[in-house]
N, C-alpha and C. Protein backbone atom coordinates (compact mmCIF):
# COMPACT_ATOMS: atom_id res chain seq x y z
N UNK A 1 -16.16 7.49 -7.36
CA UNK A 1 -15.44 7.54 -8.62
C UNK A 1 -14.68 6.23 -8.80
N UNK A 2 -14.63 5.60 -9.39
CA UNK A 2 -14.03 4.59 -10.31
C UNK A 2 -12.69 4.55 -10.09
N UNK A 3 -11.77 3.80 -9.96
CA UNK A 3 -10.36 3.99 -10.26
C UNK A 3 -10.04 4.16 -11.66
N UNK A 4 -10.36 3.97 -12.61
CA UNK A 4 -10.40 3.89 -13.88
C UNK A 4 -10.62 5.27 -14.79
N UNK A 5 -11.58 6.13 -13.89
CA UNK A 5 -12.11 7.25 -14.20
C UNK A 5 -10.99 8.18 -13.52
N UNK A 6 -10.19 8.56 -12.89
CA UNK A 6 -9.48 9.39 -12.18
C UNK A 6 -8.45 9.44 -13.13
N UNK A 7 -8.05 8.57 -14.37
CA UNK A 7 -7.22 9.21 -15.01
C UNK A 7 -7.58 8.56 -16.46
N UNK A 8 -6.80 9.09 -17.63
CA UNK A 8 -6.11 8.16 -18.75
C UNK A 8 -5.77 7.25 -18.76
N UNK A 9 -4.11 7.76 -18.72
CA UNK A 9 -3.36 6.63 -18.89
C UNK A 9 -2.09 7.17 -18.51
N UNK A 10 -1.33 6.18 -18.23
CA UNK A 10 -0.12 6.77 -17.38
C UNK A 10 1.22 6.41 -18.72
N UNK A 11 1.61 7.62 -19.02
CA UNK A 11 2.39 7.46 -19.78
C UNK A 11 3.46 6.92 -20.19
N UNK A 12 4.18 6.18 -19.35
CA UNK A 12 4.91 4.93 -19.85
C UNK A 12 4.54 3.94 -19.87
N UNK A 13 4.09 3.71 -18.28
CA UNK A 13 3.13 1.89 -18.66
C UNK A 13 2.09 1.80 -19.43
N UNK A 14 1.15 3.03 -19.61
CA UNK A 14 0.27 2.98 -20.89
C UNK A 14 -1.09 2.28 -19.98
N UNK A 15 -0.50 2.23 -18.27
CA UNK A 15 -1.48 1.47 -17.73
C UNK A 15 -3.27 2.53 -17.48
N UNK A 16 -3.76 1.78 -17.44
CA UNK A 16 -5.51 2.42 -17.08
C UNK A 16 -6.17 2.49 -15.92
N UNK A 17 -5.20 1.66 -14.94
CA UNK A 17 -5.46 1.70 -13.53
C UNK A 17 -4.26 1.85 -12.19
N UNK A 18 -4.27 2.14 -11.63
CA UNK A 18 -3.32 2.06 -10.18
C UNK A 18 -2.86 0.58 -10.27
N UNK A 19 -3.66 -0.53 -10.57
CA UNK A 19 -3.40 -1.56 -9.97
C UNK A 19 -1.99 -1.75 -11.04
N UNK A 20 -2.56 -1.55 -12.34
CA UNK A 20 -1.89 -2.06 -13.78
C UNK A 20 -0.75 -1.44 -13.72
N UNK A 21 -0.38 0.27 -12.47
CA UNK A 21 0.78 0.49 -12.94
C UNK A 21 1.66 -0.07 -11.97
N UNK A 22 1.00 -0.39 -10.88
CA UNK A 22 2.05 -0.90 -9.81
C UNK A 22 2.14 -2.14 -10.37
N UNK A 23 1.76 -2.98 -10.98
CA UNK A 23 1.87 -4.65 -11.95
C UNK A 23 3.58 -3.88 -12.97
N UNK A 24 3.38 -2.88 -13.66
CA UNK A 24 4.29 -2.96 -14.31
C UNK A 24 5.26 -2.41 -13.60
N UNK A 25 5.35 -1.30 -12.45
CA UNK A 25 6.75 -1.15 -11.83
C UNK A 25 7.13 -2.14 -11.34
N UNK A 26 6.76 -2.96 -10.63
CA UNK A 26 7.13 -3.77 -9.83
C UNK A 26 7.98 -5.12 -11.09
N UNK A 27 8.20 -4.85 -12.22
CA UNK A 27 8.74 -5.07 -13.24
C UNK A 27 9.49 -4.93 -13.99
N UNK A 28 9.50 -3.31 -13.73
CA UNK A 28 10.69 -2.61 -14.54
C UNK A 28 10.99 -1.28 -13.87
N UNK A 29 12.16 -0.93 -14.23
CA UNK A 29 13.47 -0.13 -14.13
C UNK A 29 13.24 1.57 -14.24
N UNK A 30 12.80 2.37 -13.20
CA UNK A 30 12.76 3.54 -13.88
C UNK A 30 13.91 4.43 -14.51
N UNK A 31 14.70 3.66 -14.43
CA UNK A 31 16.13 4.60 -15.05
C UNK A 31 16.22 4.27 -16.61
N UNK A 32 15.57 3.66 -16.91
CA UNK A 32 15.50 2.60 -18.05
C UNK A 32 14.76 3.84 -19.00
N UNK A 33 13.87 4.12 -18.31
CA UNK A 33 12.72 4.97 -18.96
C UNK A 33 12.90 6.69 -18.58
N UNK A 34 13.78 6.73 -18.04
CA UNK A 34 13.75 8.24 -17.25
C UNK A 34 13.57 9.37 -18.02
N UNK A 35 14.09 9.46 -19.44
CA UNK A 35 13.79 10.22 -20.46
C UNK A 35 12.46 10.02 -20.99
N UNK A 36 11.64 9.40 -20.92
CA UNK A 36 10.31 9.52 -21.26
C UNK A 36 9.32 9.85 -20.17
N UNK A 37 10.02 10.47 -18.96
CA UNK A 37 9.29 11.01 -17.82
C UNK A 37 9.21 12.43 -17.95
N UNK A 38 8.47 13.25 -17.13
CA UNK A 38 8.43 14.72 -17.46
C UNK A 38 7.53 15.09 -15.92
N UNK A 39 7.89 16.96 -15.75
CA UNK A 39 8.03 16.92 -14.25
C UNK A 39 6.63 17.27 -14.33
N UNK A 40 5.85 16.92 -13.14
CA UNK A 40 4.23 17.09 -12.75
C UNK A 40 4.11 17.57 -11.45
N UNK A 41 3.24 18.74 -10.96
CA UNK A 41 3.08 18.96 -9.78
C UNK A 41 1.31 18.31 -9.14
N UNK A 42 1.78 18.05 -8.36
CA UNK A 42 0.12 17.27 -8.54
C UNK A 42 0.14 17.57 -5.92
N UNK A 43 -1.02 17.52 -5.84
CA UNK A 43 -1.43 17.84 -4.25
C UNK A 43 -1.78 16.22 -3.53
N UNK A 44 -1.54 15.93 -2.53
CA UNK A 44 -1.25 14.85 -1.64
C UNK A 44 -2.30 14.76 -0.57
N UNK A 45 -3.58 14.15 -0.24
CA UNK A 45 -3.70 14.56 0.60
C UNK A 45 -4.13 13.10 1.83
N UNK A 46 -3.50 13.05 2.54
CA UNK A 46 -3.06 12.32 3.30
C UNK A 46 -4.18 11.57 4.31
N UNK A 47 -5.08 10.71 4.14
CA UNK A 47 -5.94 10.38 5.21
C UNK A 47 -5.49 9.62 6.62
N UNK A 48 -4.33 9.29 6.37
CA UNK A 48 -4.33 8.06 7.86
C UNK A 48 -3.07 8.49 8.16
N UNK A 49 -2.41 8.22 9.25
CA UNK A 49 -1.57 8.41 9.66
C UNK A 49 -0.87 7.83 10.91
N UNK A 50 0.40 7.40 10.78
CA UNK A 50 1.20 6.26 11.49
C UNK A 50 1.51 6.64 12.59
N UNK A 51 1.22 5.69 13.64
CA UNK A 51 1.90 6.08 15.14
C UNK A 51 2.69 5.28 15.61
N UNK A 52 3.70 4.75 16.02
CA UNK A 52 4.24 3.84 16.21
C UNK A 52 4.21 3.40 17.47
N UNK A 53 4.32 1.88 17.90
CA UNK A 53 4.05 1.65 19.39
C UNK A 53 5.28 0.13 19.57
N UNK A 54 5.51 0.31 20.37
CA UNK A 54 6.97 -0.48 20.51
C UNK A 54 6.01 -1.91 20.79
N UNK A 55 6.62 -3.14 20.22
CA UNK A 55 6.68 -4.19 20.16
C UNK A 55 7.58 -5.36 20.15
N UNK A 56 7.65 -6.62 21.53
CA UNK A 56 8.67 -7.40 21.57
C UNK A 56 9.36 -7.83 20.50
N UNK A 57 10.43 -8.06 20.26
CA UNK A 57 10.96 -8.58 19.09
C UNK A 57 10.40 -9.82 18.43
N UNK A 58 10.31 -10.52 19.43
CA UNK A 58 9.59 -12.26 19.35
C UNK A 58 7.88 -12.21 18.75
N UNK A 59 7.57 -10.93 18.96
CA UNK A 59 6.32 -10.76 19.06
C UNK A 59 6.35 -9.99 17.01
N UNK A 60 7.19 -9.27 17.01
CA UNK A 60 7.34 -8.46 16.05
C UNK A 60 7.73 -9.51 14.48
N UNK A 61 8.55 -10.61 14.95
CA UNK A 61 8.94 -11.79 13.93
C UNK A 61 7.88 -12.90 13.82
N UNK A 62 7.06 -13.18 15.01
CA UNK A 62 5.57 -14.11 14.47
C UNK A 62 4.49 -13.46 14.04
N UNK A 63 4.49 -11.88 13.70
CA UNK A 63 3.35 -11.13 13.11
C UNK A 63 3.87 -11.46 11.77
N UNK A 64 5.30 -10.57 11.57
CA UNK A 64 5.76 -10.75 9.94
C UNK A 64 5.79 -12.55 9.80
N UNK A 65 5.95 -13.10 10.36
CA UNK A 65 5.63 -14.74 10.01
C UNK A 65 4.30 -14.69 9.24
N UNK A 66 3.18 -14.61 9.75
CA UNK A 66 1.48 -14.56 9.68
C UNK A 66 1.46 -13.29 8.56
N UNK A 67 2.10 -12.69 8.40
CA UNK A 67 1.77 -11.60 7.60
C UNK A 67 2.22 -12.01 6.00
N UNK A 68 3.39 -12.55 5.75
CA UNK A 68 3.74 -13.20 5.13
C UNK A 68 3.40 -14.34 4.41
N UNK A 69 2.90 -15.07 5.38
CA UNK A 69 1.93 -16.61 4.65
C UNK A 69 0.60 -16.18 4.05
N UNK A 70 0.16 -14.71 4.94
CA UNK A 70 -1.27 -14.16 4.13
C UNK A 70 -1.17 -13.45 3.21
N UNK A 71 0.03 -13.34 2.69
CA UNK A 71 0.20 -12.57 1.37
C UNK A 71 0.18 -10.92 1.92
N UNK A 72 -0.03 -10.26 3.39
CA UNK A 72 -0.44 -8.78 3.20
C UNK A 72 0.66 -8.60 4.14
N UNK A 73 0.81 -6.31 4.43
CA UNK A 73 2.18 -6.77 4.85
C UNK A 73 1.63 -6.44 6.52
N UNK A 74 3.12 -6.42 7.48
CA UNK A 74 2.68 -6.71 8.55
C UNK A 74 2.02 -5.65 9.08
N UNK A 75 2.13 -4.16 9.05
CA UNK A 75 1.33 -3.12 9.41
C UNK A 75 -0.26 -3.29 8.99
N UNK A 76 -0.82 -3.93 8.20
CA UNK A 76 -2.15 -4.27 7.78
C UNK A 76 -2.39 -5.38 8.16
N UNK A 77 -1.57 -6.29 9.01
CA UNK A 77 -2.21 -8.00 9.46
C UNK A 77 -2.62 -6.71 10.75
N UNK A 78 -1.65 -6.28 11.48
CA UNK A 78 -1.90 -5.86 12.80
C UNK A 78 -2.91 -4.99 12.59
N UNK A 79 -3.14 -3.80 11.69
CA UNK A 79 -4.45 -2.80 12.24
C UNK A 79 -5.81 -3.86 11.97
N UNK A 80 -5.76 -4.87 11.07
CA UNK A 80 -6.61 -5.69 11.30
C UNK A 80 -7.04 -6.63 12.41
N UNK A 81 -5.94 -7.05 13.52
CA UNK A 81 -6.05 -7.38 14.25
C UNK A 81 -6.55 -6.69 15.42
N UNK A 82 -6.03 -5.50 15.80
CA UNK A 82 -6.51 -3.94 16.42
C UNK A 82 -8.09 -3.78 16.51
N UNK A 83 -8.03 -3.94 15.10
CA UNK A 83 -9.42 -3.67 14.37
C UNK A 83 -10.44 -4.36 15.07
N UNK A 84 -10.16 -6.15 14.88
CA UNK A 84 -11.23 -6.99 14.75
C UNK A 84 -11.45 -6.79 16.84
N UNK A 85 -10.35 -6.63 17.40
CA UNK A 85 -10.15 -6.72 18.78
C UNK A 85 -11.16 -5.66 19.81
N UNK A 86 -10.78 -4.63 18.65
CA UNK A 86 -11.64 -3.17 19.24
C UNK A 86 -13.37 -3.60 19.22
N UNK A 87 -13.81 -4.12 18.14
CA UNK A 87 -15.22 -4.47 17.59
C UNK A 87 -15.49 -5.67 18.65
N UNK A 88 -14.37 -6.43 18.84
CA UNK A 88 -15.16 -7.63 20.19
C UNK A 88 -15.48 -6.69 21.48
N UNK A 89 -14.60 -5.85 21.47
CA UNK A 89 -14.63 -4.68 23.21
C UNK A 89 -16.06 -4.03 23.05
N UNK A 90 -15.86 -3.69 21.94
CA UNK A 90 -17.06 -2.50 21.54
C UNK A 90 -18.63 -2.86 21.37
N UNK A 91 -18.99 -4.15 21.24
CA UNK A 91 -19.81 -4.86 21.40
C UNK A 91 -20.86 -5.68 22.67
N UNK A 92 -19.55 -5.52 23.54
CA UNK A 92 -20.23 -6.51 24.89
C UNK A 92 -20.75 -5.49 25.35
């Protein structure tokens, strides 16, 4: 399915996609608009899920360094790194 196809339109930003509405929150004010909101029950369903694993501090400030210059944030530099690490193991 399409991102495009999963809905309308989202009624304040008027946006047509996920991407378009996080473009306009990340813009504006929901208190601004709070009266043109209305309550929705909608189901969640959760594919991935976080484990946490302790990391040096020194180690923890040159990921967000690298994570930062690549534009993504640091929990996605690292499962990418995880990632690419597991596929060299998994290979030989």
């Amino acid at each position: 399915m399409k991102e495009k196809d999963s809905f309308n339109k989202s009624s304040v930003s008027k946006a047509s996609s996920y991407k378009e509405i996080a473009e306009y929150w990340d813009s504006h004010d929901l208190s601004k608009v709070w009266g043109k909101t209305r309550k929705v029950k909608f189901d969640v369903h959760i594919e991935t899920e976080a484990i946490y694993y302790a990391v040096e501090r020194g180690l923890s400030e040159k990921v967000h360094s690298v994570a930062k210059r690549q534009g993504i944030s640091s929990d996605t530099l690292i499962n990418l790194w995880i990632q690419q690490k597991l596929q060299e193991h998994s290979f030989q």
